[in-house]
PDB file of N, CA and C in Angstrom:
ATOM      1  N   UNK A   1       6.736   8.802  10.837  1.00  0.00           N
ATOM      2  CA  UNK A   1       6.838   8.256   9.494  1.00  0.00           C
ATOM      3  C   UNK A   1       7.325   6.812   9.581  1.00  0.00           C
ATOM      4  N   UNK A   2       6.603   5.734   8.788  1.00  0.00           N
ATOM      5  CA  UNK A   2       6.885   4.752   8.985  1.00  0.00           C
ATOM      6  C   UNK A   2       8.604   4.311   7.636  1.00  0.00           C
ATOM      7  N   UNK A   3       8.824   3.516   8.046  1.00  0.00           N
ATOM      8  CA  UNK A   3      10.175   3.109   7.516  1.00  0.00           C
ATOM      9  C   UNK A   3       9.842   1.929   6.751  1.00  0.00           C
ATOM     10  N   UNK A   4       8.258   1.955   5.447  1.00  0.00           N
ATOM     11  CA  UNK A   4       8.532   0.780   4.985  1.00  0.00           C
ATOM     12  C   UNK A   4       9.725   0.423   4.016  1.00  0.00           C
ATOM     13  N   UNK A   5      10.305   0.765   3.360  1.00  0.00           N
ATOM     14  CA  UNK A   5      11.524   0.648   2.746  1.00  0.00           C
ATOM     15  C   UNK A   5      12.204   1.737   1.923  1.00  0.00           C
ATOM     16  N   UNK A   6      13.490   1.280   1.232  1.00  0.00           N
ATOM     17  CA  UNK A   6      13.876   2.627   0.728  1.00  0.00           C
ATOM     18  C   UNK A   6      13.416   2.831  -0.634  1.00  0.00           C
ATOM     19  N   UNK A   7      11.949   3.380  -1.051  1.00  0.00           N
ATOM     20  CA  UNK A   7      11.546   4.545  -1.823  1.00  0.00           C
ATOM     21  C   UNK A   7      12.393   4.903  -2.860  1.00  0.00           C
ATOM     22  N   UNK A   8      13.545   5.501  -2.756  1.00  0.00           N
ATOM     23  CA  UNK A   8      14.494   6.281  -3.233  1.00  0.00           C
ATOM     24  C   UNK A   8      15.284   5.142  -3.779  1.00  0.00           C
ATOM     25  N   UNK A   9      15.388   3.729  -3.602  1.00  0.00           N
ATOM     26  CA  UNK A   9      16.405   2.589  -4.643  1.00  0.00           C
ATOM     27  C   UNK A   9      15.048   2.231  -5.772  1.00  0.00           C
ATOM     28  N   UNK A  10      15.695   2.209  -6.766  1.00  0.00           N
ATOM     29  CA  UNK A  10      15.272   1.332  -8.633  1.00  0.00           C
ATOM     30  C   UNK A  10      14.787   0.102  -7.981  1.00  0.00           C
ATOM     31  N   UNK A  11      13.717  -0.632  -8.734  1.00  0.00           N
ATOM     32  CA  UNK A  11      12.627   0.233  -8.853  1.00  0.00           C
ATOM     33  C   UNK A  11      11.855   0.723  -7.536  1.00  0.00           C
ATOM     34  N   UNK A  12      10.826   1.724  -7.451  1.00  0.00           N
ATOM     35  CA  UNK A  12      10.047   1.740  -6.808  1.00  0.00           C
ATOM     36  C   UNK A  12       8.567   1.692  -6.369  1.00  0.00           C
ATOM     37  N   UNK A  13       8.717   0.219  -6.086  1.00  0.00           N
ATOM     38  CA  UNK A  13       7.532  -0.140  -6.119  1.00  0.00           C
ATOM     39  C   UNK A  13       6.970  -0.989  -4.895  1.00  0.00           C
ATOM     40  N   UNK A  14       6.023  -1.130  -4.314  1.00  0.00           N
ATOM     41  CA  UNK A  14       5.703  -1.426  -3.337  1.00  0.00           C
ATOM     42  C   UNK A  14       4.542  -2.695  -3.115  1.00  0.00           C
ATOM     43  N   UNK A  15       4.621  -3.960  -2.751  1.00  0.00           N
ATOM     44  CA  UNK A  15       3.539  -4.764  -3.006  1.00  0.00           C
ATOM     45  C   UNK A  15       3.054  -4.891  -1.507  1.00  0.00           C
ATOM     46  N   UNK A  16       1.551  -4.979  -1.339  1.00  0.00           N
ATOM     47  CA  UNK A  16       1.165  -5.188  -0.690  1.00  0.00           C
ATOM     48  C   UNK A  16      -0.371  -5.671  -0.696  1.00  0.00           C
ATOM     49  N   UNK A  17      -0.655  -6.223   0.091  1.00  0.00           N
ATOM     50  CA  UNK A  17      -2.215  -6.959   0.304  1.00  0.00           C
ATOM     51  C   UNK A  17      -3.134  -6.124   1.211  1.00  0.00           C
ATOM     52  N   UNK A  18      -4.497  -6.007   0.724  1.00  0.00           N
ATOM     53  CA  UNK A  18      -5.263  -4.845   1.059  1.00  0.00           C
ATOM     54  C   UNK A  18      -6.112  -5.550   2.300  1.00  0.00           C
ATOM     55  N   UNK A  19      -6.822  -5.411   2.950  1.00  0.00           N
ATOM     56  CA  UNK A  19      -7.908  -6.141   3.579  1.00  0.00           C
ATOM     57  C   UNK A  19      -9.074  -4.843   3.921  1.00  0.00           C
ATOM     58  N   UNK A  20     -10.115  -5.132   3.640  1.00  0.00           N
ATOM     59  CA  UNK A  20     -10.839  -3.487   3.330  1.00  0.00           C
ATOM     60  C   UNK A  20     -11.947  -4.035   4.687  1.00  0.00           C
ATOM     61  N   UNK A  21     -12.868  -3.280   5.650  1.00  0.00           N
ATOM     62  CA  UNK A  21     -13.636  -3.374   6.345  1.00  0.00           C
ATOM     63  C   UNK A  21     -12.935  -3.870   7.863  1.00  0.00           C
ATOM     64  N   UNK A  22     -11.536  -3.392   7.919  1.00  0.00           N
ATOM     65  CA  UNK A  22     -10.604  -3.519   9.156  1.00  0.00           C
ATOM     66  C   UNK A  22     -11.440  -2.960  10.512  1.00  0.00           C
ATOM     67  N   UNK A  23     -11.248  -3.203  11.443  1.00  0.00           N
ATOM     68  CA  UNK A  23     -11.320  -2.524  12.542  1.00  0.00           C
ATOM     69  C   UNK A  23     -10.371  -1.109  12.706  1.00  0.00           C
ATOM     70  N   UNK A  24      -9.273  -0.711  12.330  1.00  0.00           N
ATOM     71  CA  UNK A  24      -8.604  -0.068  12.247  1.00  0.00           C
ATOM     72  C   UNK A  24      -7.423   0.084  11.252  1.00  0.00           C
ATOM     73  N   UNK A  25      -7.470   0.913  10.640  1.00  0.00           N
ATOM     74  CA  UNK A  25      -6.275   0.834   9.624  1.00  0.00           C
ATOM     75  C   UNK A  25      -4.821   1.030   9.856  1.00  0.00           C
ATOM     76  N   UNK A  26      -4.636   0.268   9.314  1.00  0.00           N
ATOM     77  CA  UNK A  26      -2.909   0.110   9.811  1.00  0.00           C
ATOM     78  C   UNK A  26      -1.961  -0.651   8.748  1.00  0.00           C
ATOM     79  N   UNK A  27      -1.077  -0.791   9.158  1.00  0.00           N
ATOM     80  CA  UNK A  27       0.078  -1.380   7.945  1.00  0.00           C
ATOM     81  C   UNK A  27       1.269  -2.530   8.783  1.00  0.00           C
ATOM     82  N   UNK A  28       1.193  -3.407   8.091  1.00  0.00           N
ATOM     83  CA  UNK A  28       1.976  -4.827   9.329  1.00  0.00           C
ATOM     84  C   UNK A  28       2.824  -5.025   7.838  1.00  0.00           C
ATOM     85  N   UNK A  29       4.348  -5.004   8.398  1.00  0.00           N
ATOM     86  CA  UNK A  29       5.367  -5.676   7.163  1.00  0.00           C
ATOM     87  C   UNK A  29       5.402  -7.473   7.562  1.00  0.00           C
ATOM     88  N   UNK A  30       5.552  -8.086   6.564  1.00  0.00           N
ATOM     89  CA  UNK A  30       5.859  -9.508   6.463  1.00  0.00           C
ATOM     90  C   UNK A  30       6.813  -9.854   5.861  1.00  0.00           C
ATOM     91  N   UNK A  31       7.349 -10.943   5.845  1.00  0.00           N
ATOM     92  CA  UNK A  31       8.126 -11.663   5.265  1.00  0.00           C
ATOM     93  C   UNK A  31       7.606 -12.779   4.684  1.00  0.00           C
ATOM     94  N   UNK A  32       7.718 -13.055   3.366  1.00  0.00           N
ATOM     95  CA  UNK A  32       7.236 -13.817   2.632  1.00  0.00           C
ATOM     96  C   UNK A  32       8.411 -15.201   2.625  1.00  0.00           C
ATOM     97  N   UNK A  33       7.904 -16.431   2.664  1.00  0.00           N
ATOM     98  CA  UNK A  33       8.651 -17.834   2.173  1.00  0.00           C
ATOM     99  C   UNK A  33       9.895 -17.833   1.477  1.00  0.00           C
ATOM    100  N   UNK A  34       9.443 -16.857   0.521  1.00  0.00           N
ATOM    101  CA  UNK A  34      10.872 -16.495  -0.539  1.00  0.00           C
ATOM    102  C   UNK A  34      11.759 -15.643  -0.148  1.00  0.00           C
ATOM    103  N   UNK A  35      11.512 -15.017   0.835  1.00  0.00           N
ATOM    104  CA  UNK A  35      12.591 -14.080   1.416  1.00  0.00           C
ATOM    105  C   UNK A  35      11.933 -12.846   1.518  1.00  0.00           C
ATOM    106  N   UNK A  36      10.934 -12.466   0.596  1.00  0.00           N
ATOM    107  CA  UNK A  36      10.863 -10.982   0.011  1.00  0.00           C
ATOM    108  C   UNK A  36       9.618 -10.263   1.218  1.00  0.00           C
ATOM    109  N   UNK A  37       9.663  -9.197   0.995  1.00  0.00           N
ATOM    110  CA  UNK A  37       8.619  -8.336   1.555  1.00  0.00           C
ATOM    111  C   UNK A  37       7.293  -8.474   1.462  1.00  0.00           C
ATOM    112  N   UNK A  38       6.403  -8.040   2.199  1.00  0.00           N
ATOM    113  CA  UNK A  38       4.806  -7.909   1.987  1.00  0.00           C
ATOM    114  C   UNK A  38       4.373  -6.783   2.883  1.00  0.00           C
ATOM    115  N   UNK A  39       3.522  -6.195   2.650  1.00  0.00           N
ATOM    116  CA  UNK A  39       2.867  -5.057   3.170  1.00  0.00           C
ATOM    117  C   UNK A  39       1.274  -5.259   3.432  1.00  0.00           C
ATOM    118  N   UNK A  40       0.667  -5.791   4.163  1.00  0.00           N
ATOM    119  CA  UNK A  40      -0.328  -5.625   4.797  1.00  0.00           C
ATOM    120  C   UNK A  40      -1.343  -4.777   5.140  1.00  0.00           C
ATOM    121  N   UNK A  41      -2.267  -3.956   4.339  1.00  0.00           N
ATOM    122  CA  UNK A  41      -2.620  -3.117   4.246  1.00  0.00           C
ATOM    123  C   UNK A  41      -3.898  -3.096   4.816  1.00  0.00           C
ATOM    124  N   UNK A  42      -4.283  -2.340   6.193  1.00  0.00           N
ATOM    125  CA  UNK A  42      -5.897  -2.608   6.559  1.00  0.00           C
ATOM    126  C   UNK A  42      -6.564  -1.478   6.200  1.00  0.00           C
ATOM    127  N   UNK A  43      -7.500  -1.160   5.634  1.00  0.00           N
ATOM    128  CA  UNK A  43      -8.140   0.045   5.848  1.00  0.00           C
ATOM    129  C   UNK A  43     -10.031  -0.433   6.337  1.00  0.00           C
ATOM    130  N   UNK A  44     -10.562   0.647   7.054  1.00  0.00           N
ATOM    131  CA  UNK A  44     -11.956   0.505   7.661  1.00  0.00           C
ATOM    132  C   UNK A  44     -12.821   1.152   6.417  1.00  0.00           C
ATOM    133  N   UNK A  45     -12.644   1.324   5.039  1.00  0.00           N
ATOM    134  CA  UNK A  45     -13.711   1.161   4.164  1.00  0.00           C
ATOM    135  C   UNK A  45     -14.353  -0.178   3.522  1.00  0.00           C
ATOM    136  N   UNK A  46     -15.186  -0.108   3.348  1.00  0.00           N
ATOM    137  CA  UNK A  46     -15.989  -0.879   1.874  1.00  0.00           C
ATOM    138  C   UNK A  46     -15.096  -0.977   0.646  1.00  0.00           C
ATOM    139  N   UNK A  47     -15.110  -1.708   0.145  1.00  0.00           N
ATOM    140  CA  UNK A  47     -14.037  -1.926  -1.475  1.00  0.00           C
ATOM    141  C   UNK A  47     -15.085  -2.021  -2.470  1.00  0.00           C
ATOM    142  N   UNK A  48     -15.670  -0.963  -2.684  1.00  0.00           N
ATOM    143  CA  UNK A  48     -16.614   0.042  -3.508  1.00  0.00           C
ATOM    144  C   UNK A  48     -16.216   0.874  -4.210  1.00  0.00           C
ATOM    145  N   UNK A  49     -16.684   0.963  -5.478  1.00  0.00           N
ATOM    146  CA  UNK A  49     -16.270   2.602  -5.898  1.00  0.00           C
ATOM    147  C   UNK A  49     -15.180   3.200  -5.785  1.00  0.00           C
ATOM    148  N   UNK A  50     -14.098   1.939  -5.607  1.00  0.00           N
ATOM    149  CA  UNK A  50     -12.679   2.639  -5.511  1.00  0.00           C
ATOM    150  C   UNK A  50     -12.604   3.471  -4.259  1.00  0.00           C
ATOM    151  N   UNK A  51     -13.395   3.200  -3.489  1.00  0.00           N
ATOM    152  CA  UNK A  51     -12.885   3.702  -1.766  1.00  0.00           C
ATOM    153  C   UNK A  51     -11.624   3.091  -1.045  1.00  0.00           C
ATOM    154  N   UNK A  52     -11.739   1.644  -1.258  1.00  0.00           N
ATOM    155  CA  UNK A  52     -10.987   0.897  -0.274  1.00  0.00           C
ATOM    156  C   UNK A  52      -8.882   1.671  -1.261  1.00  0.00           C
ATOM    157  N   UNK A  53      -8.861   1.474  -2.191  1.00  0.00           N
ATOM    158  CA  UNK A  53      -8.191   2.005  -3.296  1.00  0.00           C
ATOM    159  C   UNK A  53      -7.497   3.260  -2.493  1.00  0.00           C
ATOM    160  N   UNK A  54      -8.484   4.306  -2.220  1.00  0.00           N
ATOM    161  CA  UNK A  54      -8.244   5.649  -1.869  1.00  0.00           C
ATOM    162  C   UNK A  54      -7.818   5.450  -0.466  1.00  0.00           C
ATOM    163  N   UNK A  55      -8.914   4.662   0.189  1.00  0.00           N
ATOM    164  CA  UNK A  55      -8.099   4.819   1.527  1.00  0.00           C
ATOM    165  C   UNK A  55      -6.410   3.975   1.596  1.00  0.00           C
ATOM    166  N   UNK A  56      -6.264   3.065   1.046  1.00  0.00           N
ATOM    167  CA  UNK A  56      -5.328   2.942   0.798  1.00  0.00           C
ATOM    168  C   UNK A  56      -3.843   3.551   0.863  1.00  0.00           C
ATOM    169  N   UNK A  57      -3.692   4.697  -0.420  1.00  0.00           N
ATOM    170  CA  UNK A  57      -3.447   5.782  -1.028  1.00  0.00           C
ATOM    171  C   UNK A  57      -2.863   6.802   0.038  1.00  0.00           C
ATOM    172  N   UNK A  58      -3.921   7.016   0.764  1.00  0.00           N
ATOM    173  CA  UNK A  58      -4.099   7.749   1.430  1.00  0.00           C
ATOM    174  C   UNK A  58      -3.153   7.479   3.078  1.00  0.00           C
ATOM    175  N   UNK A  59      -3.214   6.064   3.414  1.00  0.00           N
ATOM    176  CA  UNK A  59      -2.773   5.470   4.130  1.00  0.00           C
ATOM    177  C   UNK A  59      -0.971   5.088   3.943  1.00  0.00           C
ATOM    178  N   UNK A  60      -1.005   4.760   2.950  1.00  0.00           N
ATOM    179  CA  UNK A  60       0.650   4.925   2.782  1.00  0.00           C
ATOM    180  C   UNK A  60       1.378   6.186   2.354  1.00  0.00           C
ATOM    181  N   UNK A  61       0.398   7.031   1.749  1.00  0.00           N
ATOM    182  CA  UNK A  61       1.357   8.221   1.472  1.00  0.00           C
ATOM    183  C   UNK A  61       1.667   9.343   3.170  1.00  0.00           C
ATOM    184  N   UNK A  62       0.578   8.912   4.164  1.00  0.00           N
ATOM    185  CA  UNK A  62       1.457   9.332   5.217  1.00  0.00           C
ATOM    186  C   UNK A  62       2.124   8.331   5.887  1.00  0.00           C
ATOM    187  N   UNK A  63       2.231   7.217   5.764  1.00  0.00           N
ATOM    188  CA  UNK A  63       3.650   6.701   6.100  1.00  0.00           C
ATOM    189  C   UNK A  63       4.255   7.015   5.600  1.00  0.00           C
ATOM    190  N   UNK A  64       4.450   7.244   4.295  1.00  0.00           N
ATOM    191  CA  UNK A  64       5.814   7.397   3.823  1.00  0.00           C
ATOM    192  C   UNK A  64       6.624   8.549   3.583  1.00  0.00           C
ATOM    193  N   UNK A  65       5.557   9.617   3.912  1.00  0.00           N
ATOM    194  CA  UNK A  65       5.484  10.701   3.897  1.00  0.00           C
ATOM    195  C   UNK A  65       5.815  11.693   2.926  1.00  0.00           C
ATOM    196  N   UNK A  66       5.120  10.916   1.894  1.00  0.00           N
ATOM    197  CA  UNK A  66       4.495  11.230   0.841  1.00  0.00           C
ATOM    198  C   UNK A  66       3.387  12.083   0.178  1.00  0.00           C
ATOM    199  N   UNK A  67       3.587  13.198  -0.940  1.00  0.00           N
ATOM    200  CA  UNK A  67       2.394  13.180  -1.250  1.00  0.00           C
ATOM    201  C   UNK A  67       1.041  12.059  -1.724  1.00  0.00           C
ATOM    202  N   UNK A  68      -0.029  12.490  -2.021  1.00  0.00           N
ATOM    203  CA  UNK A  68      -1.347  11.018  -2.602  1.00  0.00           C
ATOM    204  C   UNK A  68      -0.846  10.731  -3.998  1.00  0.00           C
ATOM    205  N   UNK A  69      -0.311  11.860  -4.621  1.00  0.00           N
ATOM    206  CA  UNK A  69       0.224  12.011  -5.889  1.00  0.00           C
ATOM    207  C   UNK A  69       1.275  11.699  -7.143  1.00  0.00           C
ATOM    208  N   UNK A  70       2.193  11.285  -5.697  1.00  0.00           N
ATOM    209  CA  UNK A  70       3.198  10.095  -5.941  1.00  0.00           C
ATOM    210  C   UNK A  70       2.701   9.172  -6.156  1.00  0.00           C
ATOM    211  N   UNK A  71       1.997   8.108  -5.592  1.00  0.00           N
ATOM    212  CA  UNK A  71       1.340   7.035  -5.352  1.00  0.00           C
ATOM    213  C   UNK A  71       0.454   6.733  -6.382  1.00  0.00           C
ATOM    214  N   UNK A  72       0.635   5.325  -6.963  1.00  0.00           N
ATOM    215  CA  UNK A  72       0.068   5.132  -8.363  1.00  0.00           C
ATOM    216  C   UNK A  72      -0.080   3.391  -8.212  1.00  0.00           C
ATOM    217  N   UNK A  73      -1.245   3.079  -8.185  1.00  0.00           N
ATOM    218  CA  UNK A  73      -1.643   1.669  -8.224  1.00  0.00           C
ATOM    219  C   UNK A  73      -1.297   1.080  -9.801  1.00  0.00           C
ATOM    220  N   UNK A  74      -0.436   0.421 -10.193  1.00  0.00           N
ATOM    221  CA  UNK A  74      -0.238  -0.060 -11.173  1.00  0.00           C
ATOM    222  C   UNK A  74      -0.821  -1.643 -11.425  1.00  0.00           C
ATOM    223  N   UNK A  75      -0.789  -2.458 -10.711  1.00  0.00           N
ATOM    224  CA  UNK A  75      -1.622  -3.631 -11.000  1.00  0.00           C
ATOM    225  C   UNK A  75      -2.287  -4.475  -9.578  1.00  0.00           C
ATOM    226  N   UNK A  76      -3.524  -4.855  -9.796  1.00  0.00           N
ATOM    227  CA  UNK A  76      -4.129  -4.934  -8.569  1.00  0.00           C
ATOM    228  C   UNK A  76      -5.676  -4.012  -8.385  1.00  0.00           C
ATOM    229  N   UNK A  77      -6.361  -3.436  -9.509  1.00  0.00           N
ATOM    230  CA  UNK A  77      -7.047  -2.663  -8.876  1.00  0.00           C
ATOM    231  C   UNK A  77      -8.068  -2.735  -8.531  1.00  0.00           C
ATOM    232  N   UNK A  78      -8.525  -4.255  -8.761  1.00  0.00           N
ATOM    233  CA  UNK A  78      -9.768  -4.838  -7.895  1.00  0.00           C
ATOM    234  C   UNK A  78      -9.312  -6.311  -7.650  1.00  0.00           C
ATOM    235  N   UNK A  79      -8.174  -6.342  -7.380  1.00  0.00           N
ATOM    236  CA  UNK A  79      -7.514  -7.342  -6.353  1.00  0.00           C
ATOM    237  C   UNK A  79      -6.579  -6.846  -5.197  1.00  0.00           C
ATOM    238  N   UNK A  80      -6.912  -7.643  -4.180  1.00  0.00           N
ATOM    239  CA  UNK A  80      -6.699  -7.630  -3.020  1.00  0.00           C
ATOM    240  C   UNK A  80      -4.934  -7.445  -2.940  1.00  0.00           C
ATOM    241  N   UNK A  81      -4.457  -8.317  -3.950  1.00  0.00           N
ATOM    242  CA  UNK A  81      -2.725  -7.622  -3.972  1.00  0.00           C
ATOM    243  C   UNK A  81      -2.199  -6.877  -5.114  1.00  0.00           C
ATOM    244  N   UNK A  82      -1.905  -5.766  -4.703  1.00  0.00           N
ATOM    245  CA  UNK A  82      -1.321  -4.952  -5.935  1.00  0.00           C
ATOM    246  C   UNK A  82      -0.242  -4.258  -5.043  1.00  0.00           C
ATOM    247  N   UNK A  83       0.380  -3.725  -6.416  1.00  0.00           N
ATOM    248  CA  UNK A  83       1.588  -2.822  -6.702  1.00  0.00           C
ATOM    249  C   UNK A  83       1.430  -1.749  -6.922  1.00  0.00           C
ATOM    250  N   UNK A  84       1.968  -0.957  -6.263  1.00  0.00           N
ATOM    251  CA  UNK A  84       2.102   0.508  -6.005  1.00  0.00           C
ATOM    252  C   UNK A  84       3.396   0.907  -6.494  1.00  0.00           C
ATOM    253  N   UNK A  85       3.568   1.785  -7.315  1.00  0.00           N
ATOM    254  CA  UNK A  85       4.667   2.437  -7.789  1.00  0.00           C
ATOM    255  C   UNK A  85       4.856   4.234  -6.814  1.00  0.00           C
ATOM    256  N   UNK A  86       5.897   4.003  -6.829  1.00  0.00           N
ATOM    257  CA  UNK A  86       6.278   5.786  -5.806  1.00  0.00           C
ATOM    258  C   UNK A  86       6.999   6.606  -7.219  1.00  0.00           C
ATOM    259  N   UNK A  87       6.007   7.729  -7.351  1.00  0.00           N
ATOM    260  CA  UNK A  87       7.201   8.293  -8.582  1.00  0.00           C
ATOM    261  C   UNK A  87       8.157   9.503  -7.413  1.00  0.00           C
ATOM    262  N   UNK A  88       8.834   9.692  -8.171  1.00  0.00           N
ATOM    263  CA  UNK A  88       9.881  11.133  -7.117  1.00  0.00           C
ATOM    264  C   UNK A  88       9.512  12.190  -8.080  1.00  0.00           C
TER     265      UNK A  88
END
């Protein structure tokens, strides 16, 4: 299980940048200019039909070890950076 952050502190929400047609999917943390976090998100779909979206989804809820169901794209959903909310 990956350790992207603590989930469980107000709010919870997660930003990260998608890149869809990866060689391999994976997840790289950054540090942004301002101090703050970034999440790097590769997945090996097409950003079609809400695939790249799912794989996504799909991709952080076993890092985090999470259900898919928790996991809720709140803004971003045909841009490359969005926010993910974790409900408990």
């Amino acid at each position: 299980m990956l350790d992207l952050f603590d989930y469980k502190a107000s709010p919870s929400r997660l930003h990260v940048r998608v890149t869809p047609k990866a060689k391999s999917a994976r997840i790289k943390k950054e540090i942004t200019e301002g101090g703050g976090t970034l999440y790097k998100v590769y997945v090996t779909v097409v950003p079609e039909d809400g695939k790249a979206n799912k794989a996504v989804i799909a991709l952080l809820s076993k890092a985090l070890g999470v259900p898919k169901s928790a996991l809720t794209i709140t803004h971003g959903l045909t841009s490359r950076d969005k926010i993910i909310e974790i409900s408990r």
